[in-house]
C-alpha atoms as a PDB file:
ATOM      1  CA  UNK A   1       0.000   0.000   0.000  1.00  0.00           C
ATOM      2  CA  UNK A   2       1.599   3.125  -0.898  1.00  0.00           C
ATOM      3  CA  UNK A   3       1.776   5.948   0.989  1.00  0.00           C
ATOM      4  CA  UNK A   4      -0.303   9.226  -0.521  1.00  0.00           C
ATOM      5  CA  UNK A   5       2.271  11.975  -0.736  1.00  0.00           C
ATOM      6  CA  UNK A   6      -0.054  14.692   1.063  1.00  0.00           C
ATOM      7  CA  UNK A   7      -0.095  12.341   4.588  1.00  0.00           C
ATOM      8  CA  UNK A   8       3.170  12.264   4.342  1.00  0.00           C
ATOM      9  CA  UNK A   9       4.578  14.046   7.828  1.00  0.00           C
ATOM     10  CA  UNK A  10       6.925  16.853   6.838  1.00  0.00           C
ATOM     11  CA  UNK A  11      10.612  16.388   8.163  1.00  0.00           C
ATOM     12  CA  UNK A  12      11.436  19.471  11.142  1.00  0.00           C
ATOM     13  CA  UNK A  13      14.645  19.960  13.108  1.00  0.00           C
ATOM     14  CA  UNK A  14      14.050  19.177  16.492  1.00  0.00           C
ATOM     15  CA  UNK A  15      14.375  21.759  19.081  1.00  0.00           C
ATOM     16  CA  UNK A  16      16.312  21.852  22.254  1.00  0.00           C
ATOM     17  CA  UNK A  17      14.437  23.315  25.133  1.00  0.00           C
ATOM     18  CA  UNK A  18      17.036  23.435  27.643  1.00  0.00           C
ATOM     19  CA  UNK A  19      18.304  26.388  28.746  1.00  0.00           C
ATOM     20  CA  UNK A  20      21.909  28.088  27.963  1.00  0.00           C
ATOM     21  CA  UNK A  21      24.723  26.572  29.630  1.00  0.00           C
ATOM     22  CA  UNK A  22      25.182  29.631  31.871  1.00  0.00           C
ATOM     23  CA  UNK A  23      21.618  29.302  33.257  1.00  0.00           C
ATOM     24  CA  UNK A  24      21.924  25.954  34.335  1.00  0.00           C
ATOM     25  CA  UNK A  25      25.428  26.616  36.085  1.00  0.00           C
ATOM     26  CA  UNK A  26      23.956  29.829  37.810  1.00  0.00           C
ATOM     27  CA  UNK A  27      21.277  27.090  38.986  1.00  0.00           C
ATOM     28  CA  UNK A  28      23.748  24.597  40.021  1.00  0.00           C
ATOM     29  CA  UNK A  29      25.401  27.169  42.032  1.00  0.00           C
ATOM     30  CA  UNK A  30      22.884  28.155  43.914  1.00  0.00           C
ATOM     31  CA  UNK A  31      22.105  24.641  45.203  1.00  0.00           C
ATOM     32  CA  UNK A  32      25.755  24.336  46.045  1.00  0.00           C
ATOM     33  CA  UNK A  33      25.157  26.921  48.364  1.00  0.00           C
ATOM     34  CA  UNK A  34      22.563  25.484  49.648  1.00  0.00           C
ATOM     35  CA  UNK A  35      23.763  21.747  49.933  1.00  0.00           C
ATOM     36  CA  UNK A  36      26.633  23.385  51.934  1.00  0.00           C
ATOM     37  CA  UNK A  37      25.277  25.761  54.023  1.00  0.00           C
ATOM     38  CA  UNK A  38      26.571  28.765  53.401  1.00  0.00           C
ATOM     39  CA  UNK A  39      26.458  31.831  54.928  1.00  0.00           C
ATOM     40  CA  UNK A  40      26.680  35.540  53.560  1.00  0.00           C
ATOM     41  CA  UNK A  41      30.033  36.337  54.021  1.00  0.00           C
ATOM     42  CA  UNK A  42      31.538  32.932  53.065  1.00  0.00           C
ATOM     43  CA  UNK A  43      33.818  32.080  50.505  1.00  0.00           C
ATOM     44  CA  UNK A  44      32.553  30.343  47.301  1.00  0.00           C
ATOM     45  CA  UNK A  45      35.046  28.079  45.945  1.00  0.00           C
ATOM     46  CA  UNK A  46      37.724  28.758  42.807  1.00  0.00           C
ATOM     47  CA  UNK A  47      36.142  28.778  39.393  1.00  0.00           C
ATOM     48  CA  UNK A  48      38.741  26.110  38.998  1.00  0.00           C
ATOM     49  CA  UNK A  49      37.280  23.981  41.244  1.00  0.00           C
ATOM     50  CA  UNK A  50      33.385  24.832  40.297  1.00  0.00           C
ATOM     51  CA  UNK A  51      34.345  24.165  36.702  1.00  0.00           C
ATOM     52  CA  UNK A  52      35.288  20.438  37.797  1.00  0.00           C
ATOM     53  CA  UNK A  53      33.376  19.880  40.174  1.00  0.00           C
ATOM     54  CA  UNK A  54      30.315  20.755  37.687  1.00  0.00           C
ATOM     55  CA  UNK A  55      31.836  19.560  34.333  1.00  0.00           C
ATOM     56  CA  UNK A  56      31.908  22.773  32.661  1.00  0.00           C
ATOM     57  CA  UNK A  57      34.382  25.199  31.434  1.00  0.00           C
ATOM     58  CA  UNK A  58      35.788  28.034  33.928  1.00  0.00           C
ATOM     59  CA  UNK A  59      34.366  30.369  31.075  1.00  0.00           C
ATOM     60  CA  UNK A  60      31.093  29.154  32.148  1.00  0.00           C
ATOM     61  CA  UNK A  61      31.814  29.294  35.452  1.00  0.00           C
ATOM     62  CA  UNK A  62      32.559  33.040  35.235  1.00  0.00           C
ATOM     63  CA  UNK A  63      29.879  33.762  33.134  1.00  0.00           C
ATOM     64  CA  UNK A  64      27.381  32.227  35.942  1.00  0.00           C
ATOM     65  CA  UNK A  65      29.319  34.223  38.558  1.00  0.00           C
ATOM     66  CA  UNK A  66      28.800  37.596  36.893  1.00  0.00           C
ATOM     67  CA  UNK A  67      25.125  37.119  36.393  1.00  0.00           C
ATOM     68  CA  UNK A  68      24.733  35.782  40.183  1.00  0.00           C
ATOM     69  CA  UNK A  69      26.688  39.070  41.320  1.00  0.00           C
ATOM     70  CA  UNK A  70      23.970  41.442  39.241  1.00  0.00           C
ATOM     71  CA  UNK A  71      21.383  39.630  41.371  1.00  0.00           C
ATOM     72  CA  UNK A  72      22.743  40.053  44.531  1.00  0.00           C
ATOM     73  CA  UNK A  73      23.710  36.328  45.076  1.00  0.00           C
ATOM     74  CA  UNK A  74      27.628  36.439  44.820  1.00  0.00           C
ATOM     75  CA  UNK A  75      30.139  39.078  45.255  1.00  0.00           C
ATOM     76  CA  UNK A  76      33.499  39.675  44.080  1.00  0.00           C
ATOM     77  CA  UNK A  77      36.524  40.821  46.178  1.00  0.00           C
ATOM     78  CA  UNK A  78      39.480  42.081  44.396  1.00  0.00           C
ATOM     79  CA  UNK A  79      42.076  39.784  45.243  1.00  0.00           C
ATOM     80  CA  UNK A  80      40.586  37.617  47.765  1.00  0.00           C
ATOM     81  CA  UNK A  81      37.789  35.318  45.763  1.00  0.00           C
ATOM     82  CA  UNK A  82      33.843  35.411  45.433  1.00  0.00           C
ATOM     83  CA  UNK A  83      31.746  35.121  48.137  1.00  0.00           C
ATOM     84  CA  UNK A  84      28.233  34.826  48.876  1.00  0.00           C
ATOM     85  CA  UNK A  85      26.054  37.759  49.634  1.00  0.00           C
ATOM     86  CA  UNK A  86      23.701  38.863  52.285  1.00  0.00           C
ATOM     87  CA  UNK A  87      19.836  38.471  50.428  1.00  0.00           C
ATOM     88  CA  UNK A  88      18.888  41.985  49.658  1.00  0.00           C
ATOM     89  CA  UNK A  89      15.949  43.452  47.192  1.00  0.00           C
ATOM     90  CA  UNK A  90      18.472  46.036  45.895  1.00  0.00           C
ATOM     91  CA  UNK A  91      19.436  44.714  42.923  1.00  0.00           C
ATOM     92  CA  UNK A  92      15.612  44.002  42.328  1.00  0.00           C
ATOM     93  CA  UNK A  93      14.575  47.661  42.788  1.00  0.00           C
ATOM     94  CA  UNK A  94      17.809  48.538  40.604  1.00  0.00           C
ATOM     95  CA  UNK A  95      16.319  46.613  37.214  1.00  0.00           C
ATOM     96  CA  UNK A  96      12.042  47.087  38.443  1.00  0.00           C
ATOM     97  CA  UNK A  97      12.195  50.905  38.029  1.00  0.00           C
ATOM     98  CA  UNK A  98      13.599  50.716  34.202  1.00  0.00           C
ATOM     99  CA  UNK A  99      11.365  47.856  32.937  1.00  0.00           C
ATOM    100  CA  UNK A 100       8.414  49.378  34.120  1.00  0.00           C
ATOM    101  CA  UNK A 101       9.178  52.561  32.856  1.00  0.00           C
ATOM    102  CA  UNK A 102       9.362  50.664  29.417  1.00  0.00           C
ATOM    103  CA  UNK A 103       6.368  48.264  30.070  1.00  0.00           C
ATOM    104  CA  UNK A 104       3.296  50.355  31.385  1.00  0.00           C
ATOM    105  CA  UNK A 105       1.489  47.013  31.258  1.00  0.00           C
ATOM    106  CA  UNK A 106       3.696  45.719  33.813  1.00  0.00           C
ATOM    107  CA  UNK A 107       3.479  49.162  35.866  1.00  0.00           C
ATOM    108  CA  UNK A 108      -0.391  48.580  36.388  1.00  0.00           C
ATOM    109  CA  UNK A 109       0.022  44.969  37.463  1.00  0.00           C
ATOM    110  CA  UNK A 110       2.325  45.801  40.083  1.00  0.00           C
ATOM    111  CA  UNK A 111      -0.099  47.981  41.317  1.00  0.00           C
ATOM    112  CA  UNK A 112      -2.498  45.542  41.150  1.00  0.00           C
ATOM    113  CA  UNK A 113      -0.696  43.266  43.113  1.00  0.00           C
ATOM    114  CA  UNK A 114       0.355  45.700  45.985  1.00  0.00           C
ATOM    115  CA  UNK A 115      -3.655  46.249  46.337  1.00  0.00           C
ATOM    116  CA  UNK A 116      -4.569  42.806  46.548  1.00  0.00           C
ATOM    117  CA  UNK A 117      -1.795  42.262  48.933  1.00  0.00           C
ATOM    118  CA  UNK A 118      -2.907  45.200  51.087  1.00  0.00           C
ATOM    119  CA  UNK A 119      -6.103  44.581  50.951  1.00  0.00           C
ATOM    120  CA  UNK A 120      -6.048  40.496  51.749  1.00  0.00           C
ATOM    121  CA  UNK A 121      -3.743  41.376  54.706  1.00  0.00           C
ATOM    122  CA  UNK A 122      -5.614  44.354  56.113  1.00  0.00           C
ATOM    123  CA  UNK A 123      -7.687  42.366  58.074  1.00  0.00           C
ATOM    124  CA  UNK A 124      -4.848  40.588  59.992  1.00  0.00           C
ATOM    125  CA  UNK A 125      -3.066  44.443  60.285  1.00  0.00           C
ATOM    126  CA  UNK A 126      -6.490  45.445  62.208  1.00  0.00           C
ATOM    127  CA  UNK A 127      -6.223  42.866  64.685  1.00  0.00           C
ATOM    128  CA  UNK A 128      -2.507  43.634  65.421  1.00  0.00           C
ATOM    129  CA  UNK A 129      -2.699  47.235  64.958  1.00  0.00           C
ATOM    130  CA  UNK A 130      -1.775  49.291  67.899  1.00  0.00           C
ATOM    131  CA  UNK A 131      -3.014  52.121  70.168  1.00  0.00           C
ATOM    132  CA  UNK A 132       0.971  53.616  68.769  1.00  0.00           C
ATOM    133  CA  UNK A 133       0.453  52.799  65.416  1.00  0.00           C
ATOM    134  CA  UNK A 134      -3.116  54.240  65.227  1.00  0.00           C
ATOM    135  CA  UNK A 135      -1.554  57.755  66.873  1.00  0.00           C
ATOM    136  CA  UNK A 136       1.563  57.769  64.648  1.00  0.00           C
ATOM    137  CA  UNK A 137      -1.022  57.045  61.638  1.00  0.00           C
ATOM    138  CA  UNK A 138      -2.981  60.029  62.905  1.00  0.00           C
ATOM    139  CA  UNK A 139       0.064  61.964  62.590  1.00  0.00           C
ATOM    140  CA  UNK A 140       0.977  61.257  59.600  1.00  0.00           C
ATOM    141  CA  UNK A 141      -2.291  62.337  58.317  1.00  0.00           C
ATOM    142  CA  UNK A 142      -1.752  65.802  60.085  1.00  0.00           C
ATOM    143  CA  UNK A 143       1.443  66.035  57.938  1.00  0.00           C
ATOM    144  CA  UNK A 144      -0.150  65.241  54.751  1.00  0.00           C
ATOM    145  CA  UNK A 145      -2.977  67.588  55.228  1.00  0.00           C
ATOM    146  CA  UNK A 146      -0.375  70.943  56.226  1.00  0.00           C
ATOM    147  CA  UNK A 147       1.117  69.883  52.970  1.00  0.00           C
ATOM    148  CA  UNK A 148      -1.972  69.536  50.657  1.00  0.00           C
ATOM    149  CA  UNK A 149      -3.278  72.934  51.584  1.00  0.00           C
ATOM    150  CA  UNK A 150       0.208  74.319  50.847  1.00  0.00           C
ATOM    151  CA  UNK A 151      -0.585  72.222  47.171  1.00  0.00           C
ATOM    152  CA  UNK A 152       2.340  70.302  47.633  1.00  0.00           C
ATOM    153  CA  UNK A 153       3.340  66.450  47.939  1.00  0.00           C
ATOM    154  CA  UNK A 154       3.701  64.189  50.209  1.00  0.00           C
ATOM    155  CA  UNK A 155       5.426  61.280  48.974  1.00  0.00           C
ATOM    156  CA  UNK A 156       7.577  60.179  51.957  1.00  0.00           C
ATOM    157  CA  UNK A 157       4.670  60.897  54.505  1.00  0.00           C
ATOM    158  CA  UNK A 158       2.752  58.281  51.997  1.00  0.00           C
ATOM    159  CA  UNK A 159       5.276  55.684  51.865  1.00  0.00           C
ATOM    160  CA  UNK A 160       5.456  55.691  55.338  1.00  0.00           C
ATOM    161  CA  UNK A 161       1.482  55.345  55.907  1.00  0.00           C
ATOM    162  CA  UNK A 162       1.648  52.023  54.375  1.00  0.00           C
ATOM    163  CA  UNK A 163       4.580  50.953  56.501  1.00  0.00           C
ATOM    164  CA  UNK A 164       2.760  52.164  59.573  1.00  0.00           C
ATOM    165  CA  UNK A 165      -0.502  49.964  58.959  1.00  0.00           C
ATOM    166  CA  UNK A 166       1.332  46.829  58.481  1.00  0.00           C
ATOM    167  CA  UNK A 167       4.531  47.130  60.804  1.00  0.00           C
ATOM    168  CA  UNK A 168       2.355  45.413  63.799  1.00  0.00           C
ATOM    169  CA  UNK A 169       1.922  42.203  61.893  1.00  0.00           C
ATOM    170  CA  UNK A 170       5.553  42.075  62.668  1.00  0.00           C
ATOM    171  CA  UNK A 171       6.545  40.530  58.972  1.00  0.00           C
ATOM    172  CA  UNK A 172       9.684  42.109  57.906  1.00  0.00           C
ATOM    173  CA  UNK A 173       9.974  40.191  54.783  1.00  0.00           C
ATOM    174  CA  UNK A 174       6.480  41.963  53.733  1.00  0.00           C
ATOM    175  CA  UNK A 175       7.441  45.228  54.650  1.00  0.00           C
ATOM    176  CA  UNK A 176      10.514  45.414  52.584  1.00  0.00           C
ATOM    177  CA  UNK A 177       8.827  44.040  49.878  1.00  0.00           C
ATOM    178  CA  UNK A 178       5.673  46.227  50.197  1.00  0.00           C
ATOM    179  CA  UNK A 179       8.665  49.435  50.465  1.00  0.00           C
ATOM    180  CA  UNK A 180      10.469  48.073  47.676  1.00  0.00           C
ATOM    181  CA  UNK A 181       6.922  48.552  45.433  1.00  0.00           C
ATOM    182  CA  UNK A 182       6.341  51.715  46.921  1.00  0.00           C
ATOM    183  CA  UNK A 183       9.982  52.614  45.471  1.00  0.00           C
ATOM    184  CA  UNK A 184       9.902  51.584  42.055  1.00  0.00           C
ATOM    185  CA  UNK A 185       6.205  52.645  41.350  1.00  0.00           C
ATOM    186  CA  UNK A 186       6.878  55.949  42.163  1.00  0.00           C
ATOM    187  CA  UNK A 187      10.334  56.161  40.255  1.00  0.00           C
ATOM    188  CA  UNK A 188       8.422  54.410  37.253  1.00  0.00           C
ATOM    189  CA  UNK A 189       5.020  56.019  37.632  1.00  0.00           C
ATOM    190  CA  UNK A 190       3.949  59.285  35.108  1.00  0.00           C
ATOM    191  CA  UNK A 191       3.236  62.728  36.906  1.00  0.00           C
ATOM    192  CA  UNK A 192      -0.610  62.480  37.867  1.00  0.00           C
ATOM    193  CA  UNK A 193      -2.847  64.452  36.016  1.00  0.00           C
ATOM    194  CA  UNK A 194      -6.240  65.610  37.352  1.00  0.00           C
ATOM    195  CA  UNK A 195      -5.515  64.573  40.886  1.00  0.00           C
ATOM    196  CA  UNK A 196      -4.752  66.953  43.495  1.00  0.00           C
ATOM    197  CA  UNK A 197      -2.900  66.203  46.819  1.00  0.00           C
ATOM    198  CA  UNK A 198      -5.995  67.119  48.624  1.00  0.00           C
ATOM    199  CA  UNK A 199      -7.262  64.313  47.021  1.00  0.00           C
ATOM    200  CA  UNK A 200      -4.552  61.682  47.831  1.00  0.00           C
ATOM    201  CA  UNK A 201      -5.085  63.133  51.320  1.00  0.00           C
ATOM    202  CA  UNK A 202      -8.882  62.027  51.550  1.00  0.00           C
ATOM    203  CA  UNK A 203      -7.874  58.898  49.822  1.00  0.00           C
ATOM    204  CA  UNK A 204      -5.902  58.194  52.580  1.00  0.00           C
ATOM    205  CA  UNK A 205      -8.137  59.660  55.607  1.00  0.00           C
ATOM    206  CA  UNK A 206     -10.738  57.166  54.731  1.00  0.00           C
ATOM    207  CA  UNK A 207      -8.158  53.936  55.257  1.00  0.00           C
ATOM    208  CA  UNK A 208      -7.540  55.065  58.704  1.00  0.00           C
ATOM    209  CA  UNK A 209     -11.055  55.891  59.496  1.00  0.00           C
ATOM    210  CA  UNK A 210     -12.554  52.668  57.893  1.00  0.00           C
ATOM    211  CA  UNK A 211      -9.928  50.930  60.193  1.00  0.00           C
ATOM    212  CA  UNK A 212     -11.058  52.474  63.442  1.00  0.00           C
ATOM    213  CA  UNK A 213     -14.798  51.266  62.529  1.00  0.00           C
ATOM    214  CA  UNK A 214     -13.282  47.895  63.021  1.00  0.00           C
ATOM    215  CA  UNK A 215     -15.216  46.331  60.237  1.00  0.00           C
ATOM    216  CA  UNK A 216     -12.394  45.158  57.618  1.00  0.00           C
ATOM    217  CA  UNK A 217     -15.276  44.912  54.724  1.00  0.00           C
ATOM    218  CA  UNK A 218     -15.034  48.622  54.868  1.00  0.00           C
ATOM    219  CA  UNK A 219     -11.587  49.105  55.414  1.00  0.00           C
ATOM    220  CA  UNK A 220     -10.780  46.542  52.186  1.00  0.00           C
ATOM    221  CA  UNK A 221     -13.536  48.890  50.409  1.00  0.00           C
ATOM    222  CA  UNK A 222     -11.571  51.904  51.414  1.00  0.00           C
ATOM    223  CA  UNK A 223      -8.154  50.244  50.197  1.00  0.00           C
ATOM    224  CA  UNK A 224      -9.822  49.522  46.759  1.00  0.00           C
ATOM    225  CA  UNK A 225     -11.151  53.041  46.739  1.00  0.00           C
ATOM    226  CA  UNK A 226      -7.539  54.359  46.774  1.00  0.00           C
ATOM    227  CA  UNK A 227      -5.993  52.638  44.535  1.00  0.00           C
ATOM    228  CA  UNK A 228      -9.005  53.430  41.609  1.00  0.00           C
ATOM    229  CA  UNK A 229      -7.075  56.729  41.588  1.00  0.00           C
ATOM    230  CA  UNK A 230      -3.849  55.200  41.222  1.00  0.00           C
ATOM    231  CA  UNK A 231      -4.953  53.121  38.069  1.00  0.00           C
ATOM    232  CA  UNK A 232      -6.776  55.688  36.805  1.00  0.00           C
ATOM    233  CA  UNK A 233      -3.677  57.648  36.882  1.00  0.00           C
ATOM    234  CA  UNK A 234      -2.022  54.676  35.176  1.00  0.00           C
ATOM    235  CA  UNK A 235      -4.578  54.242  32.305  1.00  0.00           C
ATOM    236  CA  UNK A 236      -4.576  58.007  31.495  1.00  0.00           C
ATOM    237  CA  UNK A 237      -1.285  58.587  31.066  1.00  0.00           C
ATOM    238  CA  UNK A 238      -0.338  55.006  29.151  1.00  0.00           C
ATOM    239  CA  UNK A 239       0.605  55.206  25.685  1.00  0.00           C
ATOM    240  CA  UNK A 240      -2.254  53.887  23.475  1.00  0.00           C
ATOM    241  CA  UNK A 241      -1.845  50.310  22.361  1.00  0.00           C
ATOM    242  CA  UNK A 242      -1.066  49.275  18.858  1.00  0.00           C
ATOM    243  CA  UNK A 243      -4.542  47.128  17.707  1.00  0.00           C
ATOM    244  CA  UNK A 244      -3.106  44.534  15.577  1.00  0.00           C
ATOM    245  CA  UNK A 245      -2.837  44.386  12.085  1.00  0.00           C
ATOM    246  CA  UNK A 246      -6.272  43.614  10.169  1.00  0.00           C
ATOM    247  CA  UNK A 247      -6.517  40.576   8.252  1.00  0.00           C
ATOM    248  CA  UNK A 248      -6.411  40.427   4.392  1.00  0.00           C
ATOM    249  CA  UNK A 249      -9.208  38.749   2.962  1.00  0.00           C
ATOM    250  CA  UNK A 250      -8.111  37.137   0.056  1.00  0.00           C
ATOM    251  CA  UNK A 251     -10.444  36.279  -3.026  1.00  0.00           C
ATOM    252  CA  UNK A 252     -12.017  32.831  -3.836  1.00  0.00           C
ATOM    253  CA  UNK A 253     -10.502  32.106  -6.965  1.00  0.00           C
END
């Protein structure tokens, strides 16, 4: 029986999924650190010895090592060897500010994120809050309002708001990663347009004072209400995006 030449299954190349060579000794790496139990501040072994120990070249080796010292991971001491690194967000918040300055998309999910986050955790921040926290928030707000009448900002006094209704939960992890958010939206985010400080200053009133109702429906509500400005702000001042090409009919013959 022969086979029709139209069932016949074309002939493709097949393609390697696996990562680049530097990726997978990056990963290797890290679980060498791990395996061993190292500490920041200890010394990672000679490329030499990596390069055996993984069967790989030192060039790869090196390779790995740079891109593990732009993320924080490894460090290299001139004249004494690499070693491992204390874990820090910095090198995060040095790439997050220029890719979502390029990527608006990306701008408003991170702010979609930080307001789910705030407002699945408020609830848990209400229990904990306390009698200090409440009067430093209350202080803050003071702040903020001398500076919207004066029709300035009050950026710092804002960051620090957020800080100040989660600090009781007593999460460091989340704060630094809720401040690290705060930091590159606001070095990423376009000038607002439309919205006054008065307005952020309301915006923010109406967390604390949901709060002290005690009822966290409210106080989610008034988290939700806050951030509508912020993605409004967002959505104005995005670039429009390009609607894909149309398709070209083409004519029955």
């Amino acid at each position: 029986m022969t086979t029709r030449q139209d069932d016949a299954q074309p002939e493709f190349r097949r393609l390697s999924n696996s990562p680049p060579l530097h990726q997978i000794v990056q990963q290797e790496i890290r679980n060498y650190i791990l395996k061993q139990g190292l500490r920041p501040g200890d010394p990672l072994k000679p490329e030499s010895e990596l390069a055996r120990l993984f069967g790989v070249s030192r060039n790869s080796v090196r390779e790995a090592v740079k891109a593990l010292e732009s993320t924080g991971v490894l460090e290299t001491r001139r004249g004494s060897g690499v070693y491992v690194c204390d874990f820090s967000f910095t090198p995060l918040l040095d790439h997050l500010p220029y890719g979502l300055m390029q990527d608006h998309r990306a701008l408003r999910e991170l702010v979609a994120l930080r307001k789910t986050l705030e407002a699945s955790l408020i609830t848990d921040a209400m229990r904990a809050m306390s009698p200090t926290s409440i009067a430093a928030l209350r202080e803050n707000l003071d702040t903020m309002r001398e500076l919207a009448e004066q029709g300035e900002g009050f950026a710092e006094q804002d960051r620090h708001f957020h800080q100040l209704l989660f600090r009781d939960l007593g999460n460091t992890m989340l704060l630094r990663l809720f401040d690290q958010f705060w930091l590159a939206y606001h070095a990423a985010a376009p000038p607002a347009r439309g919205r006054t400080p008065m307005d952020a200053y309301h915006g923010h009133t109406a967390i604390l004072d949901a709060i002290l109702t005690g009822d966290p429906d409210q106080a989610r509500a008034a988290i939700h209400d806050h951030y509508i400005g912020i993605e409004a702000k967002l959505t104005e001042n995005s670039p429009a995006e390009t609607p894909p090409p149309a398709e070209t009919a083409t004519e029955a013959g």
